[in-house]
Structures are given as structure tokens and as C-alpha cells.
C-alpha atoms as a PDB file:
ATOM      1  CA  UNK A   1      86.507-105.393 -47.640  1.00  0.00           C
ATOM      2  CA  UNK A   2      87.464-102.410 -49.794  1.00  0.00           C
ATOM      3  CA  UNK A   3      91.245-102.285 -50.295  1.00  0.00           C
ATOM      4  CA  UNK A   4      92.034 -98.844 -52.199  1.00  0.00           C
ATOM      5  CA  UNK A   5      94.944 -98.500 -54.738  1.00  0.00           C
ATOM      6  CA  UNK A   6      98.073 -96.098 -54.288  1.00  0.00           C
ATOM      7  CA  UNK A   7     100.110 -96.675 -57.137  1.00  0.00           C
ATOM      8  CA  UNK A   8      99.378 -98.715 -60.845  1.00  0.00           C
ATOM      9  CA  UNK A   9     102.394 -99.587 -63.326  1.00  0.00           C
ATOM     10  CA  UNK A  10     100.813-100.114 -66.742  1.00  0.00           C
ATOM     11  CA  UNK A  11     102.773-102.504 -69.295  1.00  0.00           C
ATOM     12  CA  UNK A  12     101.988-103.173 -73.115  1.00  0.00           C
ATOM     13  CA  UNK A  13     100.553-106.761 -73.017  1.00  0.00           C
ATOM     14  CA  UNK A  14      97.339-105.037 -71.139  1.00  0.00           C
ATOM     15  CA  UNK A  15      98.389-106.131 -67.818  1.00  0.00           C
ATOM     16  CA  UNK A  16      98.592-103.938 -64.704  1.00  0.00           C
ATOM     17  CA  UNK A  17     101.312-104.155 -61.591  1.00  0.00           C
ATOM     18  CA  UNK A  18      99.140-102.643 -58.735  1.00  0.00           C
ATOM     19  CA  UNK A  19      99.951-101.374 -54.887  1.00  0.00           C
ATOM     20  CA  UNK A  20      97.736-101.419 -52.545  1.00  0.00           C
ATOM     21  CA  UNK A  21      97.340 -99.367 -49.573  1.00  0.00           C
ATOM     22  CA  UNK A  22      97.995-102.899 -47.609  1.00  0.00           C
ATOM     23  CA  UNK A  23     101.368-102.967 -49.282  1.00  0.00           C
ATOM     24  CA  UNK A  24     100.569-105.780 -51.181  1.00  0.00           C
ATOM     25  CA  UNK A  25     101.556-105.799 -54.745  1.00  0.00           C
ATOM     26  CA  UNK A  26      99.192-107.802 -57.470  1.00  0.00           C
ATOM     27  CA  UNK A  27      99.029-108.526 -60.699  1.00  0.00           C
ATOM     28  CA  UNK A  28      95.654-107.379 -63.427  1.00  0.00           C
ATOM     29  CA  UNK A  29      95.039-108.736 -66.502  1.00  0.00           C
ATOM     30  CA  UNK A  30      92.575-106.302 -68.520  1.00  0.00           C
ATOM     31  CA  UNK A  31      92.869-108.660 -72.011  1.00  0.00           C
ATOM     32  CA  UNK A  32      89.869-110.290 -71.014  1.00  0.00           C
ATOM     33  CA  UNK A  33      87.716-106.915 -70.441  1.00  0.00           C
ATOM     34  CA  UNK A  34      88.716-104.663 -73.398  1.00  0.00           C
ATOM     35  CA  UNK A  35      86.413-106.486 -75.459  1.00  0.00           C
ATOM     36  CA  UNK A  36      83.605-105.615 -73.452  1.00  0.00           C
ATOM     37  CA  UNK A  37      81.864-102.267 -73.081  1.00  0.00           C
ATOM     38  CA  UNK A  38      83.455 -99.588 -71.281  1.00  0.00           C
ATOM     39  CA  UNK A  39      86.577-100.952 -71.755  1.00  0.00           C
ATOM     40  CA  UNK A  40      86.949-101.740 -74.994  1.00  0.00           C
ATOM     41  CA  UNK A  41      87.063 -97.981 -75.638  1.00  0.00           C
ATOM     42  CA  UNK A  42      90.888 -98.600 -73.962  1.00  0.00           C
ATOM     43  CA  UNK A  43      92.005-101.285 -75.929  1.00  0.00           C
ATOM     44  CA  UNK A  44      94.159 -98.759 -77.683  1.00  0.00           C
ATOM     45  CA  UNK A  45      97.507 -99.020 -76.258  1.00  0.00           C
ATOM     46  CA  UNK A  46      98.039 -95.649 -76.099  1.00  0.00           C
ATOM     47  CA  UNK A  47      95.003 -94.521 -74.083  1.00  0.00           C
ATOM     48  CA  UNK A  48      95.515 -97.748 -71.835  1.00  0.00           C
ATOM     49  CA  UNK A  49      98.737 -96.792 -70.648  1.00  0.00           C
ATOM     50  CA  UNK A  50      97.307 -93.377 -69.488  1.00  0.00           C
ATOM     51  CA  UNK A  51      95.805 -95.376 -66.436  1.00  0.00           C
ATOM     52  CA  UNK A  52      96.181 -93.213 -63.228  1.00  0.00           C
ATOM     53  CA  UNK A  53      95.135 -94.029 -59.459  1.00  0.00           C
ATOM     54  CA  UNK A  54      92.323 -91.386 -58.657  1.00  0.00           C
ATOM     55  CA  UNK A  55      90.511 -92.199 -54.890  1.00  0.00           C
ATOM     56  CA  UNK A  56      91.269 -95.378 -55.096  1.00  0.00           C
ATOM     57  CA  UNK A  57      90.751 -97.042 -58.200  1.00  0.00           C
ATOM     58  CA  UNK A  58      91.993 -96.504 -61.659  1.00  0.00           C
ATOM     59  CA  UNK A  59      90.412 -94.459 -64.115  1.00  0.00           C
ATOM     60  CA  UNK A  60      91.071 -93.591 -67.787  1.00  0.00           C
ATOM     61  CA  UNK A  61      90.699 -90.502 -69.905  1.00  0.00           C
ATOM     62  CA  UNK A  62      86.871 -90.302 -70.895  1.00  0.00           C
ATOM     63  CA  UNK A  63      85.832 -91.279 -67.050  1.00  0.00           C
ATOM     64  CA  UNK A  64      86.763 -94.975 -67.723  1.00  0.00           C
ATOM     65  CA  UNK A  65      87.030 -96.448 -64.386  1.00  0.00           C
ATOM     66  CA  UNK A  66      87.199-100.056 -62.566  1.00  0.00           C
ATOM     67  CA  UNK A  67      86.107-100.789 -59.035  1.00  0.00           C
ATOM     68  CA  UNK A  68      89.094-101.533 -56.548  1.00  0.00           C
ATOM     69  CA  UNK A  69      87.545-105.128 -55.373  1.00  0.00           C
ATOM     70  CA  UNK A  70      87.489-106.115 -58.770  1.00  0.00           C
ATOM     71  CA  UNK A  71      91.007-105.750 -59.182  1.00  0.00           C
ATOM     72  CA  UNK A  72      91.924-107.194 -55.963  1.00  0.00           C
ATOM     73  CA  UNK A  73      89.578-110.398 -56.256  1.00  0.00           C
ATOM     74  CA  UNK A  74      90.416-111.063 -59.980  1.00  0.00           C
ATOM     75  CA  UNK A  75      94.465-110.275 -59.521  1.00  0.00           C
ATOM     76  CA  UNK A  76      97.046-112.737 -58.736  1.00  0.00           C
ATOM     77  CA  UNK A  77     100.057-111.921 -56.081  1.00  0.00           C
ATOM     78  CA  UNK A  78     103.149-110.255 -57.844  1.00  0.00           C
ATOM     79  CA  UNK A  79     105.991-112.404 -58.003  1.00  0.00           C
END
């Protein structure tokens, strides 16, 4: 089941708050990813916290992205 995103809250440990169009609200951790390829070209705080929700899933400048079920199936609820 693909669950898209509406709306992603960056913070400056490299975890994510996300919304999701079901109204829940979960919780990413990218630490584990930015030392792998794509993503370690975001491991820069600055360019991580330029994250933005584009059709669904979150992208970063140089077309960066992450698929939507990843996110959902690797996130835990929001407290």
C-alpha cells in the first residue's frame, strides 16, 4: 500500500517528523542511510534540512529522493 507524504519537519540529529496523507504522524531516522550512496551526498546538515515533500515523497536538491514505503515501513509512530 502506497501511503504518500504531505508535510516533512526536518531536525539536526538527521531525523525526520513526517505526515501522511492518512494523518498519521511518524518518525525517520536517515543516520543510518547517509553513509550510503545517494544519500551520503546529504549528510551535510545544511543540504539535509532543505528536504521538501514533492508528489509524495521527499526529495533533496540534486534530485535526491526516497520512496514513500520506505519511510513508512522503516519509521516508528510519533509520540
Amino acid at each position: 500500500m502506497l501511503i504518500d507524504i504531505v508535510n516533512v519537519r526536518p531536525h539536526p540529529d538527521f531525523r525526520l517528523d513526517l505526515e501522511f496523507e492518512n494523518g498519521e504522524r511518524r518518525v525517520f531516522d536517515m543516520r543510518p542511510l547517509l553513509v550510503l550512496r545517494p544519500w551520503n551526498r546529504i549528510s551535510n546538515l545544511h543540504i539535509f534540512q532543505r528536504v521538501r515533500v514533492d508528489y509524495g515523497t521527499l526529495v533533496w536538491p540534486g534530485g535526491i529522493d526516497i520512496a514513500p514505503e520506505t519511510l513508512y515501513d522503516e519509521s516508528i509512530p510519533s509520540e
